[in-house]
N, C-alpha and C. Protein backbone atom coordinates (compact mmCIF):
# COMPACT_ATOMS: atom_id res chain seq x y z
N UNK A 1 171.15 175.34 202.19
CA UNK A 1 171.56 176.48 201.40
C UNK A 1 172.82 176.12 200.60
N UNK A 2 172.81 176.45 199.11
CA UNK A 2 174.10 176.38 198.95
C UNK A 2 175.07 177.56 199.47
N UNK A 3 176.07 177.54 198.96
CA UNK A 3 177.36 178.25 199.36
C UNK A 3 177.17 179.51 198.88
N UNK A 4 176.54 179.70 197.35
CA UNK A 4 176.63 181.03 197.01
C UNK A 4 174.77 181.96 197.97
N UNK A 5 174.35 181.42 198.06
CA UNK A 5 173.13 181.78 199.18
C UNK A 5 173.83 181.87 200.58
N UNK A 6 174.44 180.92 201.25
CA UNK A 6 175.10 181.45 202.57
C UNK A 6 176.18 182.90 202.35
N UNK A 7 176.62 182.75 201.47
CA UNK A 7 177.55 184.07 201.30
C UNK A 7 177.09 185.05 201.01
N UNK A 8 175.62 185.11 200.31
CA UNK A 8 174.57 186.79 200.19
C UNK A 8 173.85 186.53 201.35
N UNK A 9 173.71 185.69 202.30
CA UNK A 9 173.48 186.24 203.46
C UNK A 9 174.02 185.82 204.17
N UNK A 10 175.19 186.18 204.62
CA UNK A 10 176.14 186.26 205.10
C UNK A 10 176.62 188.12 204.97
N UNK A 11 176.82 188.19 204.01
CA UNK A 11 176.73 190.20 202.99
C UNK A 11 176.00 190.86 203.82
N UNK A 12 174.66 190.04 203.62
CA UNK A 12 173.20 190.83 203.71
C UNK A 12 173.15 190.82 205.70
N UNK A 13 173.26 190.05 206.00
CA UNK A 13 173.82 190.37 207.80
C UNK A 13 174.92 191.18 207.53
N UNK A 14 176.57 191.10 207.25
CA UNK A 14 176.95 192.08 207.24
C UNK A 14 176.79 193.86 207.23
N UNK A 15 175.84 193.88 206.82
CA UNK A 15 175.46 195.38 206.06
C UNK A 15 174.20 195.41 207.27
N UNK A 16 173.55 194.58 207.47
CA UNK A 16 172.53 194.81 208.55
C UNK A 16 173.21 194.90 210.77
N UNK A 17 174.57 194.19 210.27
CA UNK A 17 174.98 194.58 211.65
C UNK A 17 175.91 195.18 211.81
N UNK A 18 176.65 195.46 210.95
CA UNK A 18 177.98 196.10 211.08
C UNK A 18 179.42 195.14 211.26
N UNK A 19 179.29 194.16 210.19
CA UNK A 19 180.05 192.63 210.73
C UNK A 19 181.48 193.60 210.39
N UNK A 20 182.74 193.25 210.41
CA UNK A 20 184.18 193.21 209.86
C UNK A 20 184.14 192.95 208.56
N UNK A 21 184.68 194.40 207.32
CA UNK A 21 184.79 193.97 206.25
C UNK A 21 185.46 193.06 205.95
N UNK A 22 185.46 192.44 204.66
CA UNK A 22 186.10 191.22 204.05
C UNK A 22 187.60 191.39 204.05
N UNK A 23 188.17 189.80 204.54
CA UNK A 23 189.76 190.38 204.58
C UNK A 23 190.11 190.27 203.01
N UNK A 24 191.51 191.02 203.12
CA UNK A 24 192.22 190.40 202.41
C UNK A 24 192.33 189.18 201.64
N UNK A 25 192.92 189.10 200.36
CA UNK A 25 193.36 187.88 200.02
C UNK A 25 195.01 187.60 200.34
N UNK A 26 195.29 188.54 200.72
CA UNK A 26 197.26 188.28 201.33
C UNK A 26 196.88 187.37 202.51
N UNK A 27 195.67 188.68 203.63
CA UNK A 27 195.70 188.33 204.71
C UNK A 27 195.08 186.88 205.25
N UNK A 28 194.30 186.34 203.74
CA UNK A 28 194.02 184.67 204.29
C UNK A 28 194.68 184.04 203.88
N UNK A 29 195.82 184.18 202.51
CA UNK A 29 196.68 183.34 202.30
C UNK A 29 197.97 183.39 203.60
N UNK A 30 198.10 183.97 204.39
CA UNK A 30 199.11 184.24 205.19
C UNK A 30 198.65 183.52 206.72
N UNK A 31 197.33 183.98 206.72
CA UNK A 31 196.46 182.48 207.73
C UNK A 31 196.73 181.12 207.46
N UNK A 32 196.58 180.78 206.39
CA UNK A 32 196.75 179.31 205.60
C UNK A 32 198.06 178.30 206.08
N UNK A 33 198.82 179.85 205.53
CA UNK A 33 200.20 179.45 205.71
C UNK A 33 200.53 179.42 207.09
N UNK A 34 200.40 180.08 208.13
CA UNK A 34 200.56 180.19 209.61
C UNK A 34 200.02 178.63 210.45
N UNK A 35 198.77 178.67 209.61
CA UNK A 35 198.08 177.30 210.39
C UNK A 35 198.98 176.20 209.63
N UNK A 36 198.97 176.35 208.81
CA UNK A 36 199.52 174.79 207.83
C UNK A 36 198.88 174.07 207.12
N UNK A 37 197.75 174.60 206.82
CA UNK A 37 196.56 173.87 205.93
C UNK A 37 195.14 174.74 204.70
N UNK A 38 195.28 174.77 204.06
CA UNK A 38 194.27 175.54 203.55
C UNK A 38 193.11 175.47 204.25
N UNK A 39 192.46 176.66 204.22
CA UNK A 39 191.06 176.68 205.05
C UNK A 39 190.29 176.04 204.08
N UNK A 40 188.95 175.34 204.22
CA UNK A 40 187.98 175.26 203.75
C UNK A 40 187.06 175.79 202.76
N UNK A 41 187.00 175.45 201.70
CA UNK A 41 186.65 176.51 200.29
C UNK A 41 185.42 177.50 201.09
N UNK A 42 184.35 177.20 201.50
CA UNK A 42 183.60 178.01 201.83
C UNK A 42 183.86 179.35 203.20
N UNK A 43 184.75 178.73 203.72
CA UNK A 43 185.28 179.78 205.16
C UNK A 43 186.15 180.65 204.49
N UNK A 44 186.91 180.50 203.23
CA UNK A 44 187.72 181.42 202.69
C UNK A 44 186.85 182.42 201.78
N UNK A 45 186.20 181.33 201.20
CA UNK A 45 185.53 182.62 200.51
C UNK A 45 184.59 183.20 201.28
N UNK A 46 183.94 182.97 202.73
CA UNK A 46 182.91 184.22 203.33
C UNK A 46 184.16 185.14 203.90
N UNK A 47 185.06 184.75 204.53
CA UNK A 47 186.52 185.51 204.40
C UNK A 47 186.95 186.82 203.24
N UNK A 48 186.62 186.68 202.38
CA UNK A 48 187.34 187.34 201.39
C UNK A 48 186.23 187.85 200.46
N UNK A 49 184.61 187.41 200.82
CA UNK A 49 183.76 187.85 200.02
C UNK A 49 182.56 188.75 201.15
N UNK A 50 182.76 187.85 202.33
CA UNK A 50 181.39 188.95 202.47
C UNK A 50 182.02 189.42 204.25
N UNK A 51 182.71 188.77 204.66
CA UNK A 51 183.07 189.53 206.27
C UNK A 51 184.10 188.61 207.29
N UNK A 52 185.06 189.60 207.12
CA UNK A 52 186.31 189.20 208.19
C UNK A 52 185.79 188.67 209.42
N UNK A 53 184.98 187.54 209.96
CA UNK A 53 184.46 187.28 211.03
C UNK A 53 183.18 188.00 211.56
N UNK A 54 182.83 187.42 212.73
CA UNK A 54 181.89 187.86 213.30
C UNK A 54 179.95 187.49 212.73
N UNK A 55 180.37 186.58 212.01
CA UNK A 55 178.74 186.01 211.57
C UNK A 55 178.78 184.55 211.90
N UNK A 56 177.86 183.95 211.89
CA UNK A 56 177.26 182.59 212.84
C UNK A 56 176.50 182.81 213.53
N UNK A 57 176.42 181.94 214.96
CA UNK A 57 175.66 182.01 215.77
C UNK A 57 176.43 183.32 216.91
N UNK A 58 175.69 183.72 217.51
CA UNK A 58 175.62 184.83 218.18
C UNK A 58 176.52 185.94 217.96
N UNK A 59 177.70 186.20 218.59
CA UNK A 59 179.00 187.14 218.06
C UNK A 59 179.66 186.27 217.25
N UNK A 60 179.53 185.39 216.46
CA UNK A 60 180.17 185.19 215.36
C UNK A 60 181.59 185.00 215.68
N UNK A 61 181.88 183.92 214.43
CA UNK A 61 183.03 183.43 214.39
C UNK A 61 184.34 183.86 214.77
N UNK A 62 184.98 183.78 215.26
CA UNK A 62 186.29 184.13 214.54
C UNK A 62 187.23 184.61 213.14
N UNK A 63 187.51 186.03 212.74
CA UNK A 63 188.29 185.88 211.42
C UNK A 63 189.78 185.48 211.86
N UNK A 64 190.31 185.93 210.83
CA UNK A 64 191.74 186.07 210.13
C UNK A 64 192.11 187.55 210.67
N UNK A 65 193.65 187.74 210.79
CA UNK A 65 194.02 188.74 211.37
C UNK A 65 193.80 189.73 210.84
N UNK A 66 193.44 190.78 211.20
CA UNK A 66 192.67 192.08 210.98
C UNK A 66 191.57 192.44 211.60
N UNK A 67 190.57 191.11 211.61
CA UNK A 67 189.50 191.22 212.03
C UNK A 67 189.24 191.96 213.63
N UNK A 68 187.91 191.68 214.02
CA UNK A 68 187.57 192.26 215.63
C UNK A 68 188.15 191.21 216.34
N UNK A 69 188.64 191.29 217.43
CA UNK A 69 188.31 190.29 218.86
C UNK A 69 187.12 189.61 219.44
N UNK A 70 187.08 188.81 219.67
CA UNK A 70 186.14 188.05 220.22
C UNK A 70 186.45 187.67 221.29
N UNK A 71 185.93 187.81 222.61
CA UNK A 71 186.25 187.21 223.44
C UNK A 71 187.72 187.31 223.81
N UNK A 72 188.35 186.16 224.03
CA UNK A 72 190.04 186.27 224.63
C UNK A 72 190.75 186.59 223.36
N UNK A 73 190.38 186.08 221.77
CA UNK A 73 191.05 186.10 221.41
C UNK A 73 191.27 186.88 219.80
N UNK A 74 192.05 187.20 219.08
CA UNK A 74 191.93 188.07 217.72
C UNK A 74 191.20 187.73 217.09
N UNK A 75 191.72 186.44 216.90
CA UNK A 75 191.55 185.99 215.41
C UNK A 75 191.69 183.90 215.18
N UNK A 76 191.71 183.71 214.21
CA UNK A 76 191.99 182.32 214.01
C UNK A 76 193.53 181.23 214.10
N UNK A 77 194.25 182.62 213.67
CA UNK A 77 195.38 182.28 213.95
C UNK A 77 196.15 182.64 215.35
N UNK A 78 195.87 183.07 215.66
CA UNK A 78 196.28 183.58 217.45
C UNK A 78 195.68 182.28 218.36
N UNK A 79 194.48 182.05 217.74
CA UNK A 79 194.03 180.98 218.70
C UNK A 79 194.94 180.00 218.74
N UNK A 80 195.19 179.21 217.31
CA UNK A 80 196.14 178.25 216.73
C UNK A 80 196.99 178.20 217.30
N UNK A 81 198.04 179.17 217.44
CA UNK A 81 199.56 179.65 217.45
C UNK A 81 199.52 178.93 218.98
N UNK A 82 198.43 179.48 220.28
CA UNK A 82 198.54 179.61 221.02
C UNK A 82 198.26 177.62 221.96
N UNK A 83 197.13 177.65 220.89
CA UNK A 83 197.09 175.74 221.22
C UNK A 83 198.36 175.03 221.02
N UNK A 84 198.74 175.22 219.65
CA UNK A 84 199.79 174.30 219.33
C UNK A 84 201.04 174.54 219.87
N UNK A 85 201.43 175.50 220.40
CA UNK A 85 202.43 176.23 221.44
C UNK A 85 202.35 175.53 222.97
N UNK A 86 201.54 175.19 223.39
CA UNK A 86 200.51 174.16 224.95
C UNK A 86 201.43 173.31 225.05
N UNK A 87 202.32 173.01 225.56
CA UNK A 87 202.98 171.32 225.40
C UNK A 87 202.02 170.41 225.97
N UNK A 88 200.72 171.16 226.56
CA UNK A 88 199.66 169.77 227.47
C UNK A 88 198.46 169.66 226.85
N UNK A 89 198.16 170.61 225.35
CA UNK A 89 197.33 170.07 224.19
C UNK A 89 197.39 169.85 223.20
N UNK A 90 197.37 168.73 223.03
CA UNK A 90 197.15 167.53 221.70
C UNK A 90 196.39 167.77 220.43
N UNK A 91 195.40 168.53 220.53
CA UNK A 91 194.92 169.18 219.73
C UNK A 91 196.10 169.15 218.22
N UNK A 92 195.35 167.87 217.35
CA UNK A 92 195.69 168.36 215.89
C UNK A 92 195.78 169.85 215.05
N UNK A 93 197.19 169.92 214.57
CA UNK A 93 197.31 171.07 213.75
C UNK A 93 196.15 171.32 212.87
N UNK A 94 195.46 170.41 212.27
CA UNK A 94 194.82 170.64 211.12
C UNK A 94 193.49 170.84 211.65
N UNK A 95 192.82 170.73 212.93
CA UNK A 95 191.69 171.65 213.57
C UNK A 95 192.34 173.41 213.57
N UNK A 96 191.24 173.98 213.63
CA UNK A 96 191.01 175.50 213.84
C UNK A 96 189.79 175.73 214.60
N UNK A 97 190.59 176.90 215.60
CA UNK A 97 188.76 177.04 216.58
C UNK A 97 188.27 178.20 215.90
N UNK A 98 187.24 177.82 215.78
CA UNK A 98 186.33 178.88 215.14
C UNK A 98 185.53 179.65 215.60
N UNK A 99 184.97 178.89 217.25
CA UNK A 99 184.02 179.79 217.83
C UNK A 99 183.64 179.14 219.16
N UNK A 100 183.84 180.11 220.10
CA UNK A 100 183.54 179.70 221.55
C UNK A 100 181.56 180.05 222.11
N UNK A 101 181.78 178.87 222.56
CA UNK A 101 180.21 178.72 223.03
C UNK A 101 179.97 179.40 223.69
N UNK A 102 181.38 178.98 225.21
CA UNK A 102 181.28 179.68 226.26
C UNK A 102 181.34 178.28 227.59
N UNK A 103 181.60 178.27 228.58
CA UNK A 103 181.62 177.26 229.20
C UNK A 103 182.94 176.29 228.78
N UNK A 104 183.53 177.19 228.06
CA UNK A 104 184.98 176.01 227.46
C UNK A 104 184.71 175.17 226.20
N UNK A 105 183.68 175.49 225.64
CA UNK A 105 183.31 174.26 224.95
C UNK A 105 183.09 175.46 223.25
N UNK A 106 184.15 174.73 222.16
CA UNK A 106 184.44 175.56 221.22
C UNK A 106 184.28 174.62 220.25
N UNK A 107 183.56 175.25 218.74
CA UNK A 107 183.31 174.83 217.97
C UNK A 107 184.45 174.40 217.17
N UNK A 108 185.30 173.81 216.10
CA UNK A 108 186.39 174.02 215.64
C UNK A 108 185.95 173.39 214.09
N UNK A 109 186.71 173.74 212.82
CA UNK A 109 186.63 172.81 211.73
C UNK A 109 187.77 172.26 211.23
N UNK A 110 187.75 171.25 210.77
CA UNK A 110 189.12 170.45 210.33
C UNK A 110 189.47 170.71 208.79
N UNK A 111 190.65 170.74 208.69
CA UNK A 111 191.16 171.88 207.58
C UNK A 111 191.53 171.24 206.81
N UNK A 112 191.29 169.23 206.76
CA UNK A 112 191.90 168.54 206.04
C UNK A 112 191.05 168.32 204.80
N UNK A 113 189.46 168.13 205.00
CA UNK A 113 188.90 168.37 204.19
C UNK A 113 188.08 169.56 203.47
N UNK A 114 187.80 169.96 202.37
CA UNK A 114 187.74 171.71 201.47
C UNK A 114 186.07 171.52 202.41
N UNK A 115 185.71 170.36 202.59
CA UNK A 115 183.65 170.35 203.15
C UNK A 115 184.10 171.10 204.54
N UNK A 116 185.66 170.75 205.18
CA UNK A 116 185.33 171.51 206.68
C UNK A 116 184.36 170.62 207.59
N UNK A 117 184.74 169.73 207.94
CA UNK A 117 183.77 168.82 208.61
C UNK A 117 183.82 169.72 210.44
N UNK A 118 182.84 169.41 210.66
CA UNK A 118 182.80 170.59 212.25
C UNK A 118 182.92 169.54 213.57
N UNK A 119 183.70 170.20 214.24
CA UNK A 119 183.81 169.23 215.28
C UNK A 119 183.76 170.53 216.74
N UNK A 120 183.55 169.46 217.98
CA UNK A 120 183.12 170.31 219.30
C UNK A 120 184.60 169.97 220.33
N UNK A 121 184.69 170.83 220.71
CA UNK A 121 185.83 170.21 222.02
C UNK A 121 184.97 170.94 223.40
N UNK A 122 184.58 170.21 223.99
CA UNK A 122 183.88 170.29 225.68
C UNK A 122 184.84 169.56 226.52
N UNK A 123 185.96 170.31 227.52
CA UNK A 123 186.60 169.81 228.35
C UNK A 123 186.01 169.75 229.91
N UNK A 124 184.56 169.91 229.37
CA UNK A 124 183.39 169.64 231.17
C UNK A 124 183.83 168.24 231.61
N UNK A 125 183.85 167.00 230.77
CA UNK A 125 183.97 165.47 231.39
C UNK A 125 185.38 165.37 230.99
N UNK A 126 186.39 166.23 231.26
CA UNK A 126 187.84 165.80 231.10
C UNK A 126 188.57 165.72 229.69
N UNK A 127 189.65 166.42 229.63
CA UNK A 127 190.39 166.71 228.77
C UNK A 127 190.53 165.53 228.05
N UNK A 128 190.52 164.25 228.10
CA UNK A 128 191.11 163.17 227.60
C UNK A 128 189.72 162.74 226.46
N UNK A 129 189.07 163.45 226.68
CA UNK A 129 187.43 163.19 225.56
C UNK A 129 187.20 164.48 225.60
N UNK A 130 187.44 165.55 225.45
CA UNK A 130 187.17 166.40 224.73
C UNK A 130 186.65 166.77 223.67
N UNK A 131 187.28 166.32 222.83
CA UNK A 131 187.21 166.62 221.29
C UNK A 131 186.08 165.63 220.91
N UNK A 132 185.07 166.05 220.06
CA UNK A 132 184.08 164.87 219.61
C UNK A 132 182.99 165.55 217.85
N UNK A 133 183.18 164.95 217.50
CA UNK A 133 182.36 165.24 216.18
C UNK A 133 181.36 165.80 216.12
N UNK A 134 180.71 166.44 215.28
CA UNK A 134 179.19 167.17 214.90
C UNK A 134 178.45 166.56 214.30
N UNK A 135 179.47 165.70 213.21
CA UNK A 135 178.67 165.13 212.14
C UNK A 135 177.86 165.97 211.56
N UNK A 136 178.49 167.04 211.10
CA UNK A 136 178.21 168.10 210.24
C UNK A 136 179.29 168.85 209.36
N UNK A 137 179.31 169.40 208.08
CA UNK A 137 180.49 169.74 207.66
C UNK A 137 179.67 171.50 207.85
N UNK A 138 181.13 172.38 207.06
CA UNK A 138 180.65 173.80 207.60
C UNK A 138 179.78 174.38 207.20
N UNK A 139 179.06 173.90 206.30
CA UNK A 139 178.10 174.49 205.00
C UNK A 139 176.69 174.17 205.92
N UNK A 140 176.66 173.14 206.33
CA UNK A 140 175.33 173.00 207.12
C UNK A 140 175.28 173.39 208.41
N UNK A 141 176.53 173.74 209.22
CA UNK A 141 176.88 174.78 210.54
C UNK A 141 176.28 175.81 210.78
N UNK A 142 176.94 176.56 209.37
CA UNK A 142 177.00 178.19 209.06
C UNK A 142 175.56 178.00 209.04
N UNK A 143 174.62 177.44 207.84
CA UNK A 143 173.17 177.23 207.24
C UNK A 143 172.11 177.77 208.82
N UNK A 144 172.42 176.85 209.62
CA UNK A 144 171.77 176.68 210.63
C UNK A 144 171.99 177.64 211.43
N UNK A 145 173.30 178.49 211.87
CA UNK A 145 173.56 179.55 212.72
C UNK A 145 172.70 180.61 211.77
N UNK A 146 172.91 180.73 210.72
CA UNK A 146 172.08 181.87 209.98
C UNK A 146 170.49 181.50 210.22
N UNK A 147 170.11 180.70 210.69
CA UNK A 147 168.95 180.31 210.40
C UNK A 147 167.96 180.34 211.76
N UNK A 148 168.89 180.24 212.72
CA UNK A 148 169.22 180.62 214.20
C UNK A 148 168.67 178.98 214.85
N UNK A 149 168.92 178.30 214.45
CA UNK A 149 169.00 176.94 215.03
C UNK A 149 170.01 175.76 215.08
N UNK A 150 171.11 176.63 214.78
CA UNK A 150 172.36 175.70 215.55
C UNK A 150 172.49 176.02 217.28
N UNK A 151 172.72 174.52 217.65
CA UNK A 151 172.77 174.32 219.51
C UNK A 151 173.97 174.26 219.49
N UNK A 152 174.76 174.70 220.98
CA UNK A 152 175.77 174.12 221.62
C UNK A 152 175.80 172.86 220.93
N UNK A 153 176.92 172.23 220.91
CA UNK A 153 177.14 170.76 220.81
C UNK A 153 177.15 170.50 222.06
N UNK A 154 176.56 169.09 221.80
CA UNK A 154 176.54 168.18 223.28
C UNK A 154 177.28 167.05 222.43
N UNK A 155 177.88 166.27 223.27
CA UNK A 155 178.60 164.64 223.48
C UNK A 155 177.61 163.77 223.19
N UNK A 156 177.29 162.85 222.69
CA UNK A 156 176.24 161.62 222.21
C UNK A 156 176.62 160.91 223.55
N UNK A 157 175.83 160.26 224.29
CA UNK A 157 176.61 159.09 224.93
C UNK A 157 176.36 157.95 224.78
């Protein structure tokens, strides 16, 4: 899908489930700035065009502050604040968690590149390998959660 097709349905679930209207544009430039990195061209604009969180795979992502709760936590930046605050996780600034599986094991995207490349952190085989790639950027994530065939990530071994 391209980007402007994930974002009309992205809308078009919105309006069919009752997702979190679209934030702000203060309220994602003020995310940006909190994390330290611009989000990802496409996570900002389903942000600011079709729903403050809550679309993907099952309860949906994580937004930007305003949005619903998920689970333990608000939002994208609460999660952040709260990792990089850890003095016992390492976890790069320029990851963001985006969405918990469940079992500890959370989706996250890296904020260095605008594609959003997707990465998994599973601390089941120990904190010290945690973190491990998708080899997917967010455009083909999102594609597939809408599509209802994105899996848990698993570890390659």
């Amino acid at each position: 899908m391209t980007e402007d097709e994930i974002i009309r349905k992205v809308v078009e679930v919105a309006h069919q489930q009752d997702l979190p209207v679209p934030a702000e544009p203060g309220v994602v430039d003020a995310a940006e700035r909190a994390i330290g990195f611009p989000l990802p061209v496409l996570l900002r604009r389903l942000y600011l065009e079709a729903a403050n969180g809550g679309f993907g795979p099952e309860d949906g992502v994580l937004g930007v502050p305003g949005g619903e709760w998920n689970g333990d936590w608000s939002d994208i930046v609460h999660i952040h604040e709260a990792v990089q605050s850890d003095e016992e996780d390492d976890t790069p600034a320029y990851f963001v968690w985006l969405y918990e599986w469940g079992c500890g094991v959370w989706s996250l995207i890296d904020c260095r590149d605008s594609s959003g490349v997707m990465w998994a952190w599973d601390p089941n085989d120990g904190i010290e390998n945690a973190l491990f790639s998708t080899e997917m950027n967010f455009s083909e994530w999102v594609s597939r959660a809408l599509c209802g065939n994105l899996e848990m990530p698993e570890k390659s071994n």
